[in-house]
C-alpha atoms as a PDB file:
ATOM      1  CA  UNK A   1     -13.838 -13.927 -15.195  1.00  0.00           C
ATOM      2  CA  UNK A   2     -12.160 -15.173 -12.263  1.00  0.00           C
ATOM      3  CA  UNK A   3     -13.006 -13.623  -8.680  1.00  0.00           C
ATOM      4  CA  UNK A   4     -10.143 -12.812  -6.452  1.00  0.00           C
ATOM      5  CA  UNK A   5     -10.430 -12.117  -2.810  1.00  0.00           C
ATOM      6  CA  UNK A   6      -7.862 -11.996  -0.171  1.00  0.00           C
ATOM      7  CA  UNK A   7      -7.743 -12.452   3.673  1.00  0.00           C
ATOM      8  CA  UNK A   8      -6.540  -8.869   4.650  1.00  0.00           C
ATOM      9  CA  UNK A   9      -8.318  -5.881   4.615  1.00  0.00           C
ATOM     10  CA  UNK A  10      -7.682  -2.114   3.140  1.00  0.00           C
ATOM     11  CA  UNK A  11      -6.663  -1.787   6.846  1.00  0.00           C
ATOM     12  CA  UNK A  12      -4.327  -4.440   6.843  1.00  0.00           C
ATOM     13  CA  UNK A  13      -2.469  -3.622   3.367  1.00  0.00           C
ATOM     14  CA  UNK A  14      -1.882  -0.007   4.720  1.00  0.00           C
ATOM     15  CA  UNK A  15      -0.308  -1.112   7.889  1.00  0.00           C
ATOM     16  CA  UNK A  16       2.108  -3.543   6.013  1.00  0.00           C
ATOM     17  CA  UNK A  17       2.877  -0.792   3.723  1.00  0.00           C
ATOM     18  CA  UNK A  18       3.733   1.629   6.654  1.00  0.00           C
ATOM     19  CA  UNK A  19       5.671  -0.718   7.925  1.00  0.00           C
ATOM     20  CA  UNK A  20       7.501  -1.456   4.679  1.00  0.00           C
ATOM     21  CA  UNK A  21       7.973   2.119   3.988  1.00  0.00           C
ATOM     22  CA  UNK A  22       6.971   5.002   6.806  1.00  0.00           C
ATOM     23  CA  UNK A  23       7.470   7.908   4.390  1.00  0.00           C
ATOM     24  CA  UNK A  24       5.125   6.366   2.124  1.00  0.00           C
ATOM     25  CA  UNK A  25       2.935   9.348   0.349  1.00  0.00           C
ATOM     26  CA  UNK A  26      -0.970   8.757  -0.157  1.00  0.00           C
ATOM     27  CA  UNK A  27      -0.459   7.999  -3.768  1.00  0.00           C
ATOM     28  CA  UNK A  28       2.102   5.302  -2.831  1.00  0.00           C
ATOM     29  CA  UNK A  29       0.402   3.674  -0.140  1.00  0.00           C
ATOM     30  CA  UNK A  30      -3.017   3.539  -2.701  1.00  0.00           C
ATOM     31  CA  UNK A  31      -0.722   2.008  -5.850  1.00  0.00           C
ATOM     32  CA  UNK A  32       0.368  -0.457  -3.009  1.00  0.00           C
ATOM     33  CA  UNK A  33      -2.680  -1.506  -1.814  1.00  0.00           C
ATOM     34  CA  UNK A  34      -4.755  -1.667  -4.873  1.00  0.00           C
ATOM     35  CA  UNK A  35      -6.878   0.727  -3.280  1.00  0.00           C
ATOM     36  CA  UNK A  36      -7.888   4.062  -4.611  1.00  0.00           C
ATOM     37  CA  UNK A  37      -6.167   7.405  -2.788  1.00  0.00           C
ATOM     38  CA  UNK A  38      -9.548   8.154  -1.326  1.00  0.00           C
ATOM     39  CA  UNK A  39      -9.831   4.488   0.499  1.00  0.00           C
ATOM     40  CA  UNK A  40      -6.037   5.257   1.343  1.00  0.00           C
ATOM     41  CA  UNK A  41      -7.269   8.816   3.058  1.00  0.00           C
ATOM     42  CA  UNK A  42     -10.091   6.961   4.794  1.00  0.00           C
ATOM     43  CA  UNK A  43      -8.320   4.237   6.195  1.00  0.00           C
ATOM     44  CA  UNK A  44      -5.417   6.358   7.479  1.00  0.00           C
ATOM     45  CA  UNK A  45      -7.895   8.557   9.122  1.00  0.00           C
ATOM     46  CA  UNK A  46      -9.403   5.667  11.039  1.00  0.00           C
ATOM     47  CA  UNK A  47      -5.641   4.167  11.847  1.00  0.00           C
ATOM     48  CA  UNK A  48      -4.447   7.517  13.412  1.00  0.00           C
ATOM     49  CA  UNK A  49      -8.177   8.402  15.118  1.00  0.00           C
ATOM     50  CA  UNK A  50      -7.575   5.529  16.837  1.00  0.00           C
ATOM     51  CA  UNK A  51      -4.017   6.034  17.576  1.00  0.00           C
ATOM     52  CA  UNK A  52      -2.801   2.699  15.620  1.00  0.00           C
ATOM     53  CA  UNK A  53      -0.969   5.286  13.622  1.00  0.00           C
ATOM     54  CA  UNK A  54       0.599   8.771  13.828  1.00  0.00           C
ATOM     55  CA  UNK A  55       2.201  10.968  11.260  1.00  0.00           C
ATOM     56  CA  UNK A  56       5.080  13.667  12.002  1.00  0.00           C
ATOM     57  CA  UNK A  57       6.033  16.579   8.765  1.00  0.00           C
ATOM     58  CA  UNK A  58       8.937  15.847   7.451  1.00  0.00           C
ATOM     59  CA  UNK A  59       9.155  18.563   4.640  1.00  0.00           C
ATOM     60  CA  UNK A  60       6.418  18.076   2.345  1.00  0.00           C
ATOM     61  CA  UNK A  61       6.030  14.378   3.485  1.00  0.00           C
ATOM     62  CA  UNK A  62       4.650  12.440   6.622  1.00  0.00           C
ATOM     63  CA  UNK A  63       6.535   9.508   8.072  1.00  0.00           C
ATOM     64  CA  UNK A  64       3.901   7.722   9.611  1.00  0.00           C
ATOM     65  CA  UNK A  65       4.543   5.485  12.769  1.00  0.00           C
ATOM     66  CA  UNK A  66       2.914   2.522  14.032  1.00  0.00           C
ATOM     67  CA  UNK A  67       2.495   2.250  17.798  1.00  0.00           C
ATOM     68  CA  UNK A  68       2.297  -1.431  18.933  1.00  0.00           C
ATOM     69  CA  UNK A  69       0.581  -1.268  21.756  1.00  0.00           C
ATOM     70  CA  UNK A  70      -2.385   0.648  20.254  1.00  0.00           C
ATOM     71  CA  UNK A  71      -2.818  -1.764  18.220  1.00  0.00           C
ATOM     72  CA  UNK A  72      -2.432  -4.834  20.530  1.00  0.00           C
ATOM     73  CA  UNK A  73      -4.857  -3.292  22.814  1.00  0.00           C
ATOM     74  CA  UNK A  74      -7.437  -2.942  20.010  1.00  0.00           C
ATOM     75  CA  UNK A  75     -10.341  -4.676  21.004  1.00  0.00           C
ATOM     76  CA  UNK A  76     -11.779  -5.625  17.653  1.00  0.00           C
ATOM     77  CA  UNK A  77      -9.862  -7.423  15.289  1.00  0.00           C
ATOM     78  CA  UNK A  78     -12.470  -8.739  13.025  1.00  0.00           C
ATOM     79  CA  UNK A  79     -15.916  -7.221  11.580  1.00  0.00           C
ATOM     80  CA  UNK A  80     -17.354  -9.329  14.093  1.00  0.00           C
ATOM     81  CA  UNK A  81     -17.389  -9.722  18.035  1.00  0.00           C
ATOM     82  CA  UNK A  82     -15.814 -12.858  17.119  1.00  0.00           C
ATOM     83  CA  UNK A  83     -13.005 -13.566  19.334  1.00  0.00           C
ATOM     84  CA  UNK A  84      -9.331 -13.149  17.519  1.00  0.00           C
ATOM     85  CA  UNK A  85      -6.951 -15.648  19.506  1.00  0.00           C
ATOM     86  CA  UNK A  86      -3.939 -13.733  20.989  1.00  0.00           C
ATOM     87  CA  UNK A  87      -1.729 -15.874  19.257  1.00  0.00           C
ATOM     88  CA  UNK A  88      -2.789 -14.726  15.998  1.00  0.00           C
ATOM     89  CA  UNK A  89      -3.043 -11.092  17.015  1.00  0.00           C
ATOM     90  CA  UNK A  90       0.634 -11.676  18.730  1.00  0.00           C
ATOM     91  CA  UNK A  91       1.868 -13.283  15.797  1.00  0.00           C
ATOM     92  CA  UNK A  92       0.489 -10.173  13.630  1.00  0.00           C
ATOM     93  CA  UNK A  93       2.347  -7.442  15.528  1.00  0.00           C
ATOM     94  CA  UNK A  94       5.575  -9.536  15.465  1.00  0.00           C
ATOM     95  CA  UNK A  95       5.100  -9.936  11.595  1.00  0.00           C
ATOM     96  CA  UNK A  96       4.412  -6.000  10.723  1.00  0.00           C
ATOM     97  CA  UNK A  97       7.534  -5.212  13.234  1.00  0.00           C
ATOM     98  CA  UNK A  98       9.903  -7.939  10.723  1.00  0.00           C
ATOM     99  CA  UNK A  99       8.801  -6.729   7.846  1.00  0.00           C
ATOM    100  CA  UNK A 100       9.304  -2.819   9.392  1.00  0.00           C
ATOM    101  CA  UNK A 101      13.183  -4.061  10.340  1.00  0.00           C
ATOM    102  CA  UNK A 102      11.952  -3.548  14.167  1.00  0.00           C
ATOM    103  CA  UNK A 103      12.350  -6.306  16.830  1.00  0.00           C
ATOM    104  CA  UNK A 104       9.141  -6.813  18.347  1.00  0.00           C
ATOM    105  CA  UNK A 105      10.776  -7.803  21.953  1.00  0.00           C
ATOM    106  CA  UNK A 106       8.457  -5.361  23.649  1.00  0.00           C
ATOM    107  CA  UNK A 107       5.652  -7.003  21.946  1.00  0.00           C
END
């Protein structure tokens, strides 16, 4: 058996998939991720506890809402203290804002 691992975490894969599509339910955020709807719940709950993301009713649904700036101002990036290069962290926030259909001008 082959082992796969990838350079984005749970975390990461939910923010592209916001991005992608805002009115994304649990369920379809989980089947995009790979993740199960329980690691989807948990890592939304960090994302809007720490203001990364927020989530407005519409109808039965949330449209969720990445804020930028939240997330630029983050002070860890990594698992580590490691320092993230603000290149990398720039060129992350410009990359979820193209794939969102967003300019990221004020980024």
């Amino acid at each position: 058996m082959e082992r796969t691992w990838g350079f984005l975490t749970n975390h990461a894969h939910v923010l592209v998939q916001i991005a992608r599509d805002p009115r994304s339910t649990v369920r379809e955020i989980a089947y995009a991720t790979g993740i199960t709807e329980r690691a989807a719940h948990s890592v939304l709950r960090d994302l809007r506890e720490d203001g990364i993301v927020s989530a407005k009713r519409n109808g039965r649904r949330n449209v969720y809402q990445i804020n930028p700036e939240t997330l630029m101002s983050r002070n860890r990036w990594g698992a580590t203290d490691m320092e993230i290069p603000r290149p990398l962290i720039d060129a992350t926030i410009r990359g979820l804002a193209r794939v969102a259909g967003t300019t990221a001008a004020s980024v």
